[in-house]
C-alpha atoms as a PDB file:
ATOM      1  CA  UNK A   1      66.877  14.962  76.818  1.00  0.00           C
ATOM      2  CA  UNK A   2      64.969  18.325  77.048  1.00  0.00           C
ATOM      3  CA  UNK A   3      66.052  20.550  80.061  1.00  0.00           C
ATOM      4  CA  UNK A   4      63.702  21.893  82.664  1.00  0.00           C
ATOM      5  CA  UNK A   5      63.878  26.072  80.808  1.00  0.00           C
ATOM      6  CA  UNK A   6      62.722  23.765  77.458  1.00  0.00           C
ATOM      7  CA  UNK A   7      59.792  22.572  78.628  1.00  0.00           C
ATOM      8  CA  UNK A   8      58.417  25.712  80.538  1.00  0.00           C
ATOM      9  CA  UNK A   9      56.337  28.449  79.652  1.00  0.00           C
ATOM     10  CA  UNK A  10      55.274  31.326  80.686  1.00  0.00           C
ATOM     11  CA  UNK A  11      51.422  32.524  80.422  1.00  0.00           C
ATOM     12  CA  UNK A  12      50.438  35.835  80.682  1.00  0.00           C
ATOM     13  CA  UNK A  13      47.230  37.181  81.542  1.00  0.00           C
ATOM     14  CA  UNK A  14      45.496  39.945  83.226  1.00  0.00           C
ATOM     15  CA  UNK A  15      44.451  39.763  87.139  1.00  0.00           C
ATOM     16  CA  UNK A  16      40.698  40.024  86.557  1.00  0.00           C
ATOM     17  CA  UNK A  17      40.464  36.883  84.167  1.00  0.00           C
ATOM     18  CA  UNK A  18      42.467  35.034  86.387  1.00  0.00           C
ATOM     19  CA  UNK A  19      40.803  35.005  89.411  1.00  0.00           C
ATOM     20  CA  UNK A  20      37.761  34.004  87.561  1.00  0.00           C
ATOM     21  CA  UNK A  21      39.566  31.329  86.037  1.00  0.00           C
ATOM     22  CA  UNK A  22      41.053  30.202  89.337  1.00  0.00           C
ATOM     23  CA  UNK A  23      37.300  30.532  91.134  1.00  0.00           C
ATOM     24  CA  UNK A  24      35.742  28.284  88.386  1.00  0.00           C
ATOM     25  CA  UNK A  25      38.172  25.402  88.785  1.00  0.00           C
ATOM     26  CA  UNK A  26      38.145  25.453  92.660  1.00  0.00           C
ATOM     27  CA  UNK A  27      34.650  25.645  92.743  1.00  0.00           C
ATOM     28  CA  UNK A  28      34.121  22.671  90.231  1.00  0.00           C
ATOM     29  CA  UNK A  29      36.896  20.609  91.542  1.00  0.00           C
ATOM     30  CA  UNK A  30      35.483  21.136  95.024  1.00  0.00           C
ATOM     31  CA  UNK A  31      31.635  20.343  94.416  1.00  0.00           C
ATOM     32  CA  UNK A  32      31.849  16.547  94.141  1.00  0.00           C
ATOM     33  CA  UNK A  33      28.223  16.632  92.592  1.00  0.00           C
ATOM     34  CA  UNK A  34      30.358  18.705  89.528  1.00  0.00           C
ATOM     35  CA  UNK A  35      32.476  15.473  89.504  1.00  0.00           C
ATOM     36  CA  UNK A  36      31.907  11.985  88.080  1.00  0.00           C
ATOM     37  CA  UNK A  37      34.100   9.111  88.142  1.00  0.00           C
ATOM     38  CA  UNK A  38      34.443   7.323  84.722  1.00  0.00           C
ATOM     39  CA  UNK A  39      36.981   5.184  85.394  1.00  0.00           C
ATOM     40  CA  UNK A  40      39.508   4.868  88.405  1.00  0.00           C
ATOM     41  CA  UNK A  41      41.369   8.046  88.330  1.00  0.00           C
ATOM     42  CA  UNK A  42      39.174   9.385  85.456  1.00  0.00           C
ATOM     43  CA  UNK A  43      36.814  12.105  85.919  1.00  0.00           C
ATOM     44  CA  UNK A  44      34.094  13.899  83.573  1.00  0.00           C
ATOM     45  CA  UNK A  45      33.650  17.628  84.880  1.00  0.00           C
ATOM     46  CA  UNK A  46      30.367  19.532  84.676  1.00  0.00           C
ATOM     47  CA  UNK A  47      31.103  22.857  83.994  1.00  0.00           C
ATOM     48  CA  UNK A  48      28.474  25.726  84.438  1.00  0.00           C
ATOM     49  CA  UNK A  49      29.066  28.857  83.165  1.00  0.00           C
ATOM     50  CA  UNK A  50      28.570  32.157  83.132  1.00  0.00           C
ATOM     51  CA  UNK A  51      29.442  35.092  80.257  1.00  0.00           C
ATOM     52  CA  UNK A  52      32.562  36.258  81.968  1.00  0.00           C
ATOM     53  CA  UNK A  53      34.027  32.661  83.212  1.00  0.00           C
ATOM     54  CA  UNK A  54      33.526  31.705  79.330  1.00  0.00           C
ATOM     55  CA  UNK A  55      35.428  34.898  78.311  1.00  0.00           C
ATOM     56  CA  UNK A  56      38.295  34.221  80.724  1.00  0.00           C
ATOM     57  CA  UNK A  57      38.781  30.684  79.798  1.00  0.00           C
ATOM     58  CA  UNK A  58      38.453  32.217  75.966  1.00  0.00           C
ATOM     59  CA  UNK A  59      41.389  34.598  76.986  1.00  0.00           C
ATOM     60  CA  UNK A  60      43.143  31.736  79.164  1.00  0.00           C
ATOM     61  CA  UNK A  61      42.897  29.712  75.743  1.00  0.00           C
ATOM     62  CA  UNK A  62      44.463  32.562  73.703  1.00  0.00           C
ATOM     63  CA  UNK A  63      47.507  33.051  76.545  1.00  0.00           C
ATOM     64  CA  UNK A  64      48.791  29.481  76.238  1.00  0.00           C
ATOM     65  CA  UNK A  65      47.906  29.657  71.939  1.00  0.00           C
ATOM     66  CA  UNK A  66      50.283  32.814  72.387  1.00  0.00           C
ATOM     67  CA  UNK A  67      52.754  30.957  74.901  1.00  0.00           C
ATOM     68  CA  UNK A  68      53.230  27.342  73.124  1.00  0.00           C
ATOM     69  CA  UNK A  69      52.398  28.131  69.562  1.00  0.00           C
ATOM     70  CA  UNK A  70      52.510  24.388  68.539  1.00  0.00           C
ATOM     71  CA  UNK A  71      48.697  24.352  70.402  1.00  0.00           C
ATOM     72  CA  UNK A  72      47.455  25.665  67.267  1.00  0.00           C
ATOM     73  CA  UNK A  73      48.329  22.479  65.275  1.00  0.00           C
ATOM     74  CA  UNK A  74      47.449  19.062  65.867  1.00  0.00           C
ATOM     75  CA  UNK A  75      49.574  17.977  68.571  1.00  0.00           C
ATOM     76  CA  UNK A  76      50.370  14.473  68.857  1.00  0.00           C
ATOM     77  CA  UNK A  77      48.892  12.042  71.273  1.00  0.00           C
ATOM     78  CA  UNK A  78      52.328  11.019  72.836  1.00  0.00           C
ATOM     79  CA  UNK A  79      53.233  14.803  73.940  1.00  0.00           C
ATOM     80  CA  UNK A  80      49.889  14.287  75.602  1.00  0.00           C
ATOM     81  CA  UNK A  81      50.658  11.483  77.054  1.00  0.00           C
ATOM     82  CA  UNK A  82      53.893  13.011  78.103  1.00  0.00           C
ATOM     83  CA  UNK A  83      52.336  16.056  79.829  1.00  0.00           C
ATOM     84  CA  UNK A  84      49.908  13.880  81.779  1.00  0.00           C
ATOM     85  CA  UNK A  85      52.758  11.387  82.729  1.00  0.00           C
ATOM     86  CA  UNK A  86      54.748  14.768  83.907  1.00  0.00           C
ATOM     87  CA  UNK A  87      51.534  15.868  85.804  1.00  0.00           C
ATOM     88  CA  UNK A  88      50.774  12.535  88.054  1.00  0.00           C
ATOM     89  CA  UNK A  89      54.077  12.162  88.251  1.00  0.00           C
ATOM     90  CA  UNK A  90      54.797  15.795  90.078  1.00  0.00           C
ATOM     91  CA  UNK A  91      51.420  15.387  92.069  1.00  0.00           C
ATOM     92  CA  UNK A  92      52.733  12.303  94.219  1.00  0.00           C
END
């Protein structure tokens, strides 16, 4: 059994990128035309984006490489499955 400090990191990265990061997602999540269903609970995202909200998901991309260096190799699909289980699970 892993303990809670195990299976946190921390990401680091600058104020600017950020909020640009954090404006992106709200906005998209928020814009139900952005949205399509796929399946029931599954959703494709459109994405539009601009130089500097492509450079601050690049730099959000290198933070968690930096943070959880095992995102560089192929991770397996059950640690995925894991991290989405751990996600619905702490939304409800």
């Amino acid at each position: 059994m892993t303990t809670a400090a195990e299976n946190e990191e921390k990401i680091r990265l600058r104020k600017g990128p950020s909020l640009v990061v954090w404006e992106l997602l709200t906005r998209t999540l928020r814009n139900p035309e952005a949205r399509k269903e796929v399946s029931p609970g599954n959703y494709e995202l459109l994405f539009r984006l601009d130089e500097a909200e492509r450079l601050a998901l690049h730099y959000l991309a290198g933070a968690i490489q930096r943070a959880v260096p095992e995102a560089l190799t192929p991770v397996e699909s059950d640690l995925i499955a894991e991290g989405k289980r751990w996600l619905m699970f702490r939304h409800k």
